[in-house]
Protein backbone atom coordinates (compact mmCIF):
# COMPACT_ATOMS: atom_id res chain seq x y z
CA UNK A 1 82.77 77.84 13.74
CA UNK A 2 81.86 79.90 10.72
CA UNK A 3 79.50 79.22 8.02
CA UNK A 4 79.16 80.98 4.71
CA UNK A 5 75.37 80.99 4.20
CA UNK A 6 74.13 81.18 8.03
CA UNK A 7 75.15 82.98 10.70
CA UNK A 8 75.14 81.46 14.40
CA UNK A 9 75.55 83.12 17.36
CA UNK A 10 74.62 81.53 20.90
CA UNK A 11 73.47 83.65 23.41
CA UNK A 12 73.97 81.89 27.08
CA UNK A 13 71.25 79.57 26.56
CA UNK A 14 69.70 80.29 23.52
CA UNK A 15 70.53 79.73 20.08
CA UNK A 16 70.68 82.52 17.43
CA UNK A 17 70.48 80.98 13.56
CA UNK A 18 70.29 83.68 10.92
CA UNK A 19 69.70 83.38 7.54
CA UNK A 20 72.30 85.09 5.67
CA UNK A 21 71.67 85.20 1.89
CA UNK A 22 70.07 88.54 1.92
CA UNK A 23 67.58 90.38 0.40
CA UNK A 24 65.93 86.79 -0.24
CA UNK A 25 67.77 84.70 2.21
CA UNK A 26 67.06 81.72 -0.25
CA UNK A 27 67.83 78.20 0.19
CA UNK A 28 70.70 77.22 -1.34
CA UNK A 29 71.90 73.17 -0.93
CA UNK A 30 74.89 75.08 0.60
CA UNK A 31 73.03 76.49 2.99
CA UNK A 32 71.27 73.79 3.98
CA UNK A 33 74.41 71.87 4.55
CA UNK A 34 75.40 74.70 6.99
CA UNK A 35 71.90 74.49 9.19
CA UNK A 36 72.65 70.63 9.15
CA UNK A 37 75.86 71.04 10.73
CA UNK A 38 74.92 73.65 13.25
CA UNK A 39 72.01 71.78 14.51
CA UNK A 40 74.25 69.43 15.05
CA UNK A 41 76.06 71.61 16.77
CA UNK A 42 73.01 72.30 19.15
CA UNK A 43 71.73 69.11 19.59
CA UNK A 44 75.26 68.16 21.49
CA UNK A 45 75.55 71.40 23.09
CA UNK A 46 74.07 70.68 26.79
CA UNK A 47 73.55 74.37 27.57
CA UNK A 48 71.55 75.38 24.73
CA UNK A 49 67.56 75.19 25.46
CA UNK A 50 65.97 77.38 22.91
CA UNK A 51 66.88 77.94 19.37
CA UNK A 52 65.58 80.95 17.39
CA UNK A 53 65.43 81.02 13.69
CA UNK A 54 65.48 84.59 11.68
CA UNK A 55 66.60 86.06 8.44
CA UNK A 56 69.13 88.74 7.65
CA UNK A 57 68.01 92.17 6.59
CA UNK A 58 64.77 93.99 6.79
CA UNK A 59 63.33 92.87 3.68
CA UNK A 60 62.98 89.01 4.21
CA UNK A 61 62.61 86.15 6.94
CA UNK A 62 63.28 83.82 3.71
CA UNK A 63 61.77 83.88 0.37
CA UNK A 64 62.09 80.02 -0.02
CA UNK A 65 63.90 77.68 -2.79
CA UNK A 66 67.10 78.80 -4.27
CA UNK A 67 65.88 78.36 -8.13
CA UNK A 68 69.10 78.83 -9.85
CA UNK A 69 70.88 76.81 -7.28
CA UNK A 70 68.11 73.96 -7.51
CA UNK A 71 69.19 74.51 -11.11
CA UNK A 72 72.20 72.73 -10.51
CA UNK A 73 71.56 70.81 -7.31
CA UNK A 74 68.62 68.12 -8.14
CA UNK A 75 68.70 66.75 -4.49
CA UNK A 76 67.84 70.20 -3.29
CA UNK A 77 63.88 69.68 -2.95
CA UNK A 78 65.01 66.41 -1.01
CA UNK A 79 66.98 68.14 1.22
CA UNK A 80 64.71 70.40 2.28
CA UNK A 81 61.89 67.84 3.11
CA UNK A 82 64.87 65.97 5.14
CA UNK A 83 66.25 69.04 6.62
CA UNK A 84 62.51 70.98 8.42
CA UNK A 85 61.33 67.53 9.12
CA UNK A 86 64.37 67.49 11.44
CA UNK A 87 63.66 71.01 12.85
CA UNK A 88 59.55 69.87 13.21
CA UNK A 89 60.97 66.88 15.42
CA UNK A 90 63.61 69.01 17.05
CA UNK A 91 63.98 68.22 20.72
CA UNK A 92 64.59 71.79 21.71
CA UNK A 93 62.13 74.37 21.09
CA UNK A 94 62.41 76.25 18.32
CA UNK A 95 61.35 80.10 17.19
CA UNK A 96 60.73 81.53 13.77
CA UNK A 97 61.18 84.93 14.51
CA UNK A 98 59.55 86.39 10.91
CA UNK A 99 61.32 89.70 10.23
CA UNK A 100 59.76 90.13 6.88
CA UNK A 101 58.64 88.35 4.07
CA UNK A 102 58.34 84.37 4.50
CA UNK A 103 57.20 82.62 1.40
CA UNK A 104 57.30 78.90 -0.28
CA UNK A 105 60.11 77.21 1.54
CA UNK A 106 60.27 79.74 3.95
CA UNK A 107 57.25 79.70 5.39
CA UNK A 108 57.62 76.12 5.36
CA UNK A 109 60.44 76.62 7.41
CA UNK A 110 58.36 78.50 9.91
CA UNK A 111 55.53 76.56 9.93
CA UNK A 112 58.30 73.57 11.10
CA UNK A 113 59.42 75.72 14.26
CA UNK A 114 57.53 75.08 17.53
CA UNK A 115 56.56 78.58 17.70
CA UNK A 116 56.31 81.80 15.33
CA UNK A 117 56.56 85.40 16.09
CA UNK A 118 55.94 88.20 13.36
CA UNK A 119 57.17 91.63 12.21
CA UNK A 120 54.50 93.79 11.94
CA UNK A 121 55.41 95.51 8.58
CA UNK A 122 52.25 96.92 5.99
CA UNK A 123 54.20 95.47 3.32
CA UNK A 124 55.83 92.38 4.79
CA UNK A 125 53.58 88.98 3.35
CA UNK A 126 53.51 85.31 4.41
CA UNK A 127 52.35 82.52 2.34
CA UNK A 128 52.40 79.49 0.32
CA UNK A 129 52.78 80.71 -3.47
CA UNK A 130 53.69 77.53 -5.46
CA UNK A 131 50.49 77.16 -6.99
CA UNK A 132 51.28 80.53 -8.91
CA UNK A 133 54.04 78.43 -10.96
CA UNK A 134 52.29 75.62 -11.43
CA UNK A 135 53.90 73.55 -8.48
CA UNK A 136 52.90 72.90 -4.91
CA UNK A 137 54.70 72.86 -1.73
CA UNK A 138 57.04 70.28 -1.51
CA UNK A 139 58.85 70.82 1.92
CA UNK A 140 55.42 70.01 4.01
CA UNK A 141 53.51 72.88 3.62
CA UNK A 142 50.55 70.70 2.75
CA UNK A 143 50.81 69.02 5.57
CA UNK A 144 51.92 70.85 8.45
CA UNK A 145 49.79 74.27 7.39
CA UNK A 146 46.45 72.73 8.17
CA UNK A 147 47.47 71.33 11.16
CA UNK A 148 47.76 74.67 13.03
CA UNK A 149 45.12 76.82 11.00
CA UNK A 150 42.57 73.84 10.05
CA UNK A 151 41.89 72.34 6.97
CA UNK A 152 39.55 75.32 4.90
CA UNK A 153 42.11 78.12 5.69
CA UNK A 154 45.11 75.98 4.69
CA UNK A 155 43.10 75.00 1.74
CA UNK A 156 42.44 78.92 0.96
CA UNK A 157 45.53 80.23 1.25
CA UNK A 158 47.58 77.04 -0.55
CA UNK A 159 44.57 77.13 -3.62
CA UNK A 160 44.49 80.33 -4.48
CA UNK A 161 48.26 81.39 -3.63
CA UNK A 162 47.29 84.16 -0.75
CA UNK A 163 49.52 86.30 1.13
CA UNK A 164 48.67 87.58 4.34
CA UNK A 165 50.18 90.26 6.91
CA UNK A 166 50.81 90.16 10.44
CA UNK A 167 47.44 90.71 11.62
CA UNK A 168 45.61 88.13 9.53
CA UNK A 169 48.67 85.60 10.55
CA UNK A 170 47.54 86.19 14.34
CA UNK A 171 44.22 86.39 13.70
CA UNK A 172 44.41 82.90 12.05
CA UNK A 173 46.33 81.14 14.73
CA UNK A 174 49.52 80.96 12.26
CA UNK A 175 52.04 82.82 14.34
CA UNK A 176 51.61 83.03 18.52
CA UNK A 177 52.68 86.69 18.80
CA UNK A 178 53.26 89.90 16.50
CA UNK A 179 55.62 92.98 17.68
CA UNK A 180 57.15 96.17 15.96
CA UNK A 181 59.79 95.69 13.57
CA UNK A 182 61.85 97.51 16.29
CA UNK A 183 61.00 95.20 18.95
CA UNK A 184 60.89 91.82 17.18
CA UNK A 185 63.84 90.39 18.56
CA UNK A 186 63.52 91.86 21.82
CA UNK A 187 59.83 90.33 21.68
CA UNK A 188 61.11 87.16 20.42
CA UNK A 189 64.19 86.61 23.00
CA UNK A 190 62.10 87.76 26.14
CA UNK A 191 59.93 84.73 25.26
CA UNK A 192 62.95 82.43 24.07
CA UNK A 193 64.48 83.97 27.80
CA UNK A 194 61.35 82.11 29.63
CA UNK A 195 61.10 79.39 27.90
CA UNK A 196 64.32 78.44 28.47
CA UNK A 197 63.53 78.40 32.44
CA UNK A 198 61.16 75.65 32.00
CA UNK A 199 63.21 71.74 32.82
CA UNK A 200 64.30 70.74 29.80
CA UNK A 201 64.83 67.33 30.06
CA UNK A 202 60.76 67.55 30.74
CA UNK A 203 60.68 70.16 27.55
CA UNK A 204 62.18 67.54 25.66
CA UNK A 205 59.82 65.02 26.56
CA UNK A 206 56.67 66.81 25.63
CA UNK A 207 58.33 67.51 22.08
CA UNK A 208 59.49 63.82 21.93
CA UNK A 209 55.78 62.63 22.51
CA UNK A 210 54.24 65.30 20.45
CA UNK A 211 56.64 64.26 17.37
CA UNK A 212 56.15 60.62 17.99
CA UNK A 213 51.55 61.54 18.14
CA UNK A 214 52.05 63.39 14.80
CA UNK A 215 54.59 61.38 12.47
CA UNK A 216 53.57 57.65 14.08
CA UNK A 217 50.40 57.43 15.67
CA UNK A 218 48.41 58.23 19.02
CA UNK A 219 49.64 54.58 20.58
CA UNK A 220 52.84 55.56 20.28
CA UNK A 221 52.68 58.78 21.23
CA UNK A 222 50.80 57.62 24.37
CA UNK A 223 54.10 55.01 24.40
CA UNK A 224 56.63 58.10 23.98
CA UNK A 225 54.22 60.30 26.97
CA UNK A 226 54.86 56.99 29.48
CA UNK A 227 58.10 57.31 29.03
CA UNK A 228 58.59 60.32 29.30
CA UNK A 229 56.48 60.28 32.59
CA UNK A 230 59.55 57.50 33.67
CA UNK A 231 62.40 59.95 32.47
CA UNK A 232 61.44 62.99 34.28
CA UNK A 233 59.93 61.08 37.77
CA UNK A 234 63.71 59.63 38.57
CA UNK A 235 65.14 63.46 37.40
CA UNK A 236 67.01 65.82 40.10
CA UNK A 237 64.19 68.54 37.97
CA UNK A 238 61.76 66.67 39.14
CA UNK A 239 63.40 66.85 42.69
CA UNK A 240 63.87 70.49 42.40
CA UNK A 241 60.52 71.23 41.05
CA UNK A 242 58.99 69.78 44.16
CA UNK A 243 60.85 71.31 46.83
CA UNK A 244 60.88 74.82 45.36
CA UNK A 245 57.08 74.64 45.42
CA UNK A 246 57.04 73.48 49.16
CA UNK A 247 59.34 76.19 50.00
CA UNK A 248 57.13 78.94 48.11
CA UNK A 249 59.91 79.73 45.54
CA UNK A 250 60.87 79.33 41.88
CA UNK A 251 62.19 76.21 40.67
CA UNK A 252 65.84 76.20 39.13
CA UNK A 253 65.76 73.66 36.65
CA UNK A 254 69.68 72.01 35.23
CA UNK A 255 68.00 69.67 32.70
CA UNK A 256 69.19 66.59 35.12
């Protein structure tokens, strides 16, 4: 199926979602409908195990809110809390592979993906800039920042607007790995490539529990970990996992 606003490509087992509103690839309400209905797509697609998010162009990953459009569409700041809430409690992993700039919404976007990978470009900037028009992040920046980089950096760089490059990003703990603009996506499906070996009905489970620790609370995390625990013991995975480490080999795993 094709969308107007996002392009989607699948790639045997991994997902390809591209943002395709360049230079900005802003948020439109439009284009949030269209990532709605393609992870839809993916969630009922058995033979997808890894989904990668990236922008189109060289210039941006995504530069956020749609302003004019938001102009127009009040339910737009809505949406977006709705819509990387979902992709936070996604039960297949998820990449933000950064090819540029990701600011606002965008890098609230990223900051929703399991994991984050980052062009390594002088000029290229991540941040949270809201502050700088008198607003704040409103699609969880304020709370899902701090979480991976602690409360005083989150604090720093929300506060006082800051931008940061590649470097500082990895320095930080805000994305796992940086690579040449050249070799992002190479970087970025090598690592989608591996993850997607691991048993994903096990993959699932961890995310699942993880969510369920973050959004609820530790008991029922601990609830959604047991099981889990139950799930994956009964699983031919489990099976497999077992017998290819008696027989000194690696595992195939068919997410049953």
């Amino acid at each position: 199926m094709a969308y107007d606003n996002l392009i989607y490509e699948k790639k045997d087992s991994i997902a390809l979602v591209t943002i395709n509103r360049p230079p900005a690839n802003s948020w439109s309400l439009a284009a949030m409908e269209d990532l709605e209905k393609i992870l839809d797509e993916i969630e009922n697609d058995q033979d997808i195990r890894v989904v990668i998010l990236t922008g189109a162009g060289e210039k941006c990953f995504s530069a956020g809110m749609d302003v004019a459009d938001a102009a127009k569409s009040p339910e737009l700041g809505a949406k977006g809390r709705e819509l990387w809430r979902r992709v936070d409690r996604f039960e297949k992993p998820t990449i933000a592979a950064i090819n540029g700039h990701a600011l606002g919404g965008g890098l609230e976007l990223a900051l929703s993906c399991h994991f984050r990978i980052m062009a390594d470009l002088p000029k290229s900037k991540i941040g949270l800039t809201e502050l700088n028009l008198g607003i704040i992040p409103g699609w969880g920046g304020t709370q899902r920042l701090y979480r991976i980089i602690g409360k005083a950096k989150a604090l720093d760089m929300i506060l006082f607007s800051k931008r940061i490059d590649a470097s500082q990003a990895l320095e930080i703990g805000l994305v796992n790995k940086i690579a040449t603009p050249e070799t992002l996506m190479d970087v970025t499906f090598d690592f989608a490539k591996h993850l997607a070996t691991r048993p994903p009905l096990a993959v699932s489970c961890v995310l699942k529990a993880i969510s369920a620790g973050i959004y609820e609370t530790l008991d029922q995390g601990l609830e959604m970990e047991s099981e889990g625990s139950k799930i994956v013991a009964s699983s031919q995975d489990a099976i497999e996992g077992f017998t290819a480490f008696f027989e000194k080999r690696e595992p195939v795993f068919k997410g049953k």
